[in-house]
N, C-alpha and C. Protein backbone atom coordinates (compact mmCIF):
# COMPACT_ATOMS: atom_id res chain seq x y z
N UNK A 1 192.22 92.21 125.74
CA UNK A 1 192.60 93.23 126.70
C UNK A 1 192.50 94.60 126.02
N UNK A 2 191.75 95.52 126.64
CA UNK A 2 192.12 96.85 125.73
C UNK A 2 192.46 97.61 126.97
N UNK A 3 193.25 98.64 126.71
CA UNK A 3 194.16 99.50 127.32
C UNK A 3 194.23 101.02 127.09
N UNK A 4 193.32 101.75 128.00
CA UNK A 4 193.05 103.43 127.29
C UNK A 4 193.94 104.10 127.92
N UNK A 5 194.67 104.80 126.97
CA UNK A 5 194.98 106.04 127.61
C UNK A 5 195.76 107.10 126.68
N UNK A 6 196.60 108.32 126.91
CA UNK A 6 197.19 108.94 126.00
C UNK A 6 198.55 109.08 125.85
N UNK A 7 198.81 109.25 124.73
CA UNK A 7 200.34 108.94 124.14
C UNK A 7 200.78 110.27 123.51
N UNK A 8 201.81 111.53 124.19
CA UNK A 8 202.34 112.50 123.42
C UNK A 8 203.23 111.72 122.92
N UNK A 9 204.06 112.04 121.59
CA UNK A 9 205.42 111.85 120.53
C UNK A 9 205.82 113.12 120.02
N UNK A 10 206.76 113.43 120.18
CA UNK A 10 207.50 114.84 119.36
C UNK A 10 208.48 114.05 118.30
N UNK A 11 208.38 114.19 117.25
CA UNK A 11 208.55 113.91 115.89
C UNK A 11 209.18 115.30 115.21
N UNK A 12 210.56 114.74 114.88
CA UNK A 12 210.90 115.97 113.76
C UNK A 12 211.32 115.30 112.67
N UNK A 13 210.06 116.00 111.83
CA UNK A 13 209.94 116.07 110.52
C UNK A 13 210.49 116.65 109.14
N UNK A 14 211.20 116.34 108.36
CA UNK A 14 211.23 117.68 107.28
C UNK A 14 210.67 117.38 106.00
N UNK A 15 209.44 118.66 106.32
CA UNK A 15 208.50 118.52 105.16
C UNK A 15 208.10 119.96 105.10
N UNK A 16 207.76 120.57 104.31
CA UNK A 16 207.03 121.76 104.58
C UNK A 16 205.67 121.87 105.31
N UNK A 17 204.92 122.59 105.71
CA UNK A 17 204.11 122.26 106.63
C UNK A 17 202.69 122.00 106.46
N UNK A 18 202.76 122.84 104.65
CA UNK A 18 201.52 122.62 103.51
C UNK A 18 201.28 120.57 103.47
N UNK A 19 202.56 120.14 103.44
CA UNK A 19 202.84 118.89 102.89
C UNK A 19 202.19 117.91 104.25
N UNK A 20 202.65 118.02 105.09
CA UNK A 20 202.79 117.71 106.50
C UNK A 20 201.04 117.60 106.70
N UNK A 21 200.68 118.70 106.65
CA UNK A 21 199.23 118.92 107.06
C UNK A 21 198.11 117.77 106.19
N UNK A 22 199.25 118.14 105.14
CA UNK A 22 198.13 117.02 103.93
C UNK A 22 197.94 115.71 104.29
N UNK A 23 199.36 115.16 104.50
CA UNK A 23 199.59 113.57 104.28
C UNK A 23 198.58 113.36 105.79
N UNK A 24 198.99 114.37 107.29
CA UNK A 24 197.82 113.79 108.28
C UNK A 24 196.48 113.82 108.03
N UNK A 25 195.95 115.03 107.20
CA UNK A 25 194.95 114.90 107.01
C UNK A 25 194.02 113.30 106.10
N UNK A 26 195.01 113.31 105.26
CA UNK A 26 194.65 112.23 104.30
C UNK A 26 195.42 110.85 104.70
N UNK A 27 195.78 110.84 106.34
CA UNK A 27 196.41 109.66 106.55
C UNK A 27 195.68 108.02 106.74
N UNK A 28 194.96 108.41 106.41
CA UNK A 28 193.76 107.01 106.22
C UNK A 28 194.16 106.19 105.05
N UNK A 29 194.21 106.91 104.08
CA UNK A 29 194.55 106.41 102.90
C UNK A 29 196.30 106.88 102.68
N UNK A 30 197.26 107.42 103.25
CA UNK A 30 198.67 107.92 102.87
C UNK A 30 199.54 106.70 103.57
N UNK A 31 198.89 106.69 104.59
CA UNK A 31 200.02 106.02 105.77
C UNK A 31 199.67 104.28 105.22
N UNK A 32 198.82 103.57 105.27
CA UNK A 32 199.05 102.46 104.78
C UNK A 32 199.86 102.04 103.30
N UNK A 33 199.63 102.86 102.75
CA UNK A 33 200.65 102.99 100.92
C UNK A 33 202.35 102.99 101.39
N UNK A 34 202.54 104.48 102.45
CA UNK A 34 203.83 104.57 102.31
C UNK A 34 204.60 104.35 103.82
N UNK A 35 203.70 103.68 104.41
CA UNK A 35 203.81 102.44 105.67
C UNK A 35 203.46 101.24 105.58
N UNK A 36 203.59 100.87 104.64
CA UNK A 36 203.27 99.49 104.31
C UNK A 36 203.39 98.27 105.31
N UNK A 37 204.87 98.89 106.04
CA UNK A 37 205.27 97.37 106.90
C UNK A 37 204.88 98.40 108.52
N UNK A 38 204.01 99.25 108.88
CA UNK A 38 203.23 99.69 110.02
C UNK A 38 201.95 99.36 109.96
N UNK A 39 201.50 100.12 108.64
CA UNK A 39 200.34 99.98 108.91
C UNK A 39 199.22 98.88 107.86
N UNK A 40 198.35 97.87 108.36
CA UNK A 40 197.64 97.51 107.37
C UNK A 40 196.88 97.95 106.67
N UNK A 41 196.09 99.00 107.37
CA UNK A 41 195.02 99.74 106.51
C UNK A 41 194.40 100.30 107.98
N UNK A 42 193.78 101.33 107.36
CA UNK A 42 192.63 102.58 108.39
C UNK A 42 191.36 102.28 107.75
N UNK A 43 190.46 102.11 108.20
CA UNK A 43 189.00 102.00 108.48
C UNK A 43 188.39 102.97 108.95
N UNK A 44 187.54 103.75 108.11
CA UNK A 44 186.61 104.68 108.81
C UNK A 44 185.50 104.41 109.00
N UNK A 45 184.98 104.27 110.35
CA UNK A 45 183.59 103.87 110.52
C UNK A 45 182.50 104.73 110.41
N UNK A 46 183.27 106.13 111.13
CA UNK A 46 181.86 107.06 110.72
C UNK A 46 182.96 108.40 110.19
N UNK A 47 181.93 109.33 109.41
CA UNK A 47 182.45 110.71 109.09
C UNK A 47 183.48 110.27 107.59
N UNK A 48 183.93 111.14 106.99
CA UNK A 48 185.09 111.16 105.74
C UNK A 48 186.13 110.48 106.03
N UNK A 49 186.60 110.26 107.59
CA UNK A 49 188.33 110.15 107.82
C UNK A 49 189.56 111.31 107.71
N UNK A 50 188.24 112.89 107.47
CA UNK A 50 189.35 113.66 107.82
C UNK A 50 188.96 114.93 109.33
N UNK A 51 187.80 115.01 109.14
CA UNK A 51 186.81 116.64 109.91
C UNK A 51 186.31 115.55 111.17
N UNK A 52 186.12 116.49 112.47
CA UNK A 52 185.74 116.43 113.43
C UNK A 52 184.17 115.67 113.27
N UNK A 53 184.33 114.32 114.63
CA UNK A 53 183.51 113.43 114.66
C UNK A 53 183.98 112.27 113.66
N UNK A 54 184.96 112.49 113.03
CA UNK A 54 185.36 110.86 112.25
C UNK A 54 185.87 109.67 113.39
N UNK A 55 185.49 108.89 113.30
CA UNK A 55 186.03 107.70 113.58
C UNK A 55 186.65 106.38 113.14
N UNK A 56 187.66 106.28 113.38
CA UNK A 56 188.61 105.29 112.73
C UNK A 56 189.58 104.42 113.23
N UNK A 57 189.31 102.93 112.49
CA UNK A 57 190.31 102.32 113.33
C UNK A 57 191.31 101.39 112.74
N UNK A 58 192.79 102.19 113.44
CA UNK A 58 193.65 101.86 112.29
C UNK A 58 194.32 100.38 112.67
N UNK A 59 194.74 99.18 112.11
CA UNK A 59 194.98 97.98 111.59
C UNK A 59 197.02 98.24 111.72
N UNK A 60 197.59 97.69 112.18
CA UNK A 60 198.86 97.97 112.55
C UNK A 60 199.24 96.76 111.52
N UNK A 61 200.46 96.40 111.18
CA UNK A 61 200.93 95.30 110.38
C UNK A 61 200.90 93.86 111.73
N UNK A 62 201.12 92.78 110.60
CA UNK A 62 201.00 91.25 111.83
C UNK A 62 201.99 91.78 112.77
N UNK A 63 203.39 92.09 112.40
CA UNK A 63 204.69 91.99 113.46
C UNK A 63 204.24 93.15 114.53
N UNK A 64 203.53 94.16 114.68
CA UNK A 64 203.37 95.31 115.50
C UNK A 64 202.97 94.53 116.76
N UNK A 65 203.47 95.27 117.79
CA UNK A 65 202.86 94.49 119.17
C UNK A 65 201.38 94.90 119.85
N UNK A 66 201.36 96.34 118.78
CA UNK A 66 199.72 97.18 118.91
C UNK A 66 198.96 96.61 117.82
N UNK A 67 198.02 95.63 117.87
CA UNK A 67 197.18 95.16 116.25
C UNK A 67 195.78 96.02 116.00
N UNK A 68 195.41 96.85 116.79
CA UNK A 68 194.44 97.91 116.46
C UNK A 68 194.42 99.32 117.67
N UNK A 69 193.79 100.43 116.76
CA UNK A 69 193.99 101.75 117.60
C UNK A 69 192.70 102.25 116.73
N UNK A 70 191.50 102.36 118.22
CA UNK A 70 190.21 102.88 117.44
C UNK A 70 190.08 104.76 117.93
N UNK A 71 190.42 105.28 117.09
CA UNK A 71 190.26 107.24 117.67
C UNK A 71 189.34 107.71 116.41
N UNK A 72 189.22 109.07 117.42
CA UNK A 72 187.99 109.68 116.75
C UNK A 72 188.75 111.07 116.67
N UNK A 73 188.37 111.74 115.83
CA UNK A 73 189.19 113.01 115.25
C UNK A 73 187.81 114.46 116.20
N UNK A 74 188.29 114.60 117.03
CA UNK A 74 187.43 116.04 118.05
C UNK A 74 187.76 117.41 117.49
N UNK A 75 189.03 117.81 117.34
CA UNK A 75 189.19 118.96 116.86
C UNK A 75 190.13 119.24 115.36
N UNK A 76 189.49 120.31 114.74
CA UNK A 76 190.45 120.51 113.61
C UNK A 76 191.06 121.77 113.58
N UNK A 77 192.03 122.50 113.74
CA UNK A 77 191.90 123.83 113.40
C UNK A 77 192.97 123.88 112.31
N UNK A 78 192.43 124.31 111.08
CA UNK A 78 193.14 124.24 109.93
C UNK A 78 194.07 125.70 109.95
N UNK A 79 193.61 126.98 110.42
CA UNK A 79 194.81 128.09 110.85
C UNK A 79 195.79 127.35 111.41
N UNK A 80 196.19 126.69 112.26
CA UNK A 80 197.36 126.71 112.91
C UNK A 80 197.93 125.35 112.70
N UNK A 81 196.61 124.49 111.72
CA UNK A 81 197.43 122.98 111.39
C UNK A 81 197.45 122.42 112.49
N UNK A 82 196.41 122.41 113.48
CA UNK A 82 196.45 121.14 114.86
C UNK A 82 195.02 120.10 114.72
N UNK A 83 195.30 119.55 115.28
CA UNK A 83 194.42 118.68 115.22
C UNK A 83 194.36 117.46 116.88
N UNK A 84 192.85 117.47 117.01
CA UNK A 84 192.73 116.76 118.13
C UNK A 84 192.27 115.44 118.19
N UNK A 85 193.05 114.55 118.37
CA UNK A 85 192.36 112.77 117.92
C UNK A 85 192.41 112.50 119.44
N UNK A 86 191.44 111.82 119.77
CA UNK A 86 191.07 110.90 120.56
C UNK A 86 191.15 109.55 120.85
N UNK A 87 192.26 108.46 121.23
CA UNK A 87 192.37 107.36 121.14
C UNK A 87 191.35 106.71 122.20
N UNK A 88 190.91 105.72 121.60
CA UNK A 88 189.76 105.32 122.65
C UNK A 88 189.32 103.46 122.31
């Protein structure tokens, strides 16, 4: 069964925003290390896994009731630290 559509989350964080920006940027490789029991691992199929046009699909742990999420990274704007992923 796959199931498209979009998901806002407001998340408060405390990190500085240098820090913040990093770990999403580099969350391919951050979030499976220090999510161990979320995530299994991120897969990039095309592009680095960080700049616009990457595609990636991230591996949730066995217990998650989501076991894959394939998005593609559309926008970056590094001034203001946003970023546009595409779940698909």
């Amino acid at each position: 069964m796959t199931t498209i559509g979009k998901l806002d989350v407001e998340v408060k964080v405390q990190s500085t925003a240098d820090k913040f920006w990093n770990s999403i940027m580099n969350s391919a490789t951050i979030f499976p290390k220090v999510c161990s029991g979320l995530y299994k691992n991120v897969e990039v199929l095309e592009g680095d896994g960080q700049s616009v046009g990457t595609v990636r699909v991230i591996h949730f742990a066995e217990e998650s009731p989501v076991k894959t999420v394939k998005e593609r990274i559309e926008e970056v704007d590094e001034t203001k630290y946003e970023s546009g992923i595409q779940r698909y």
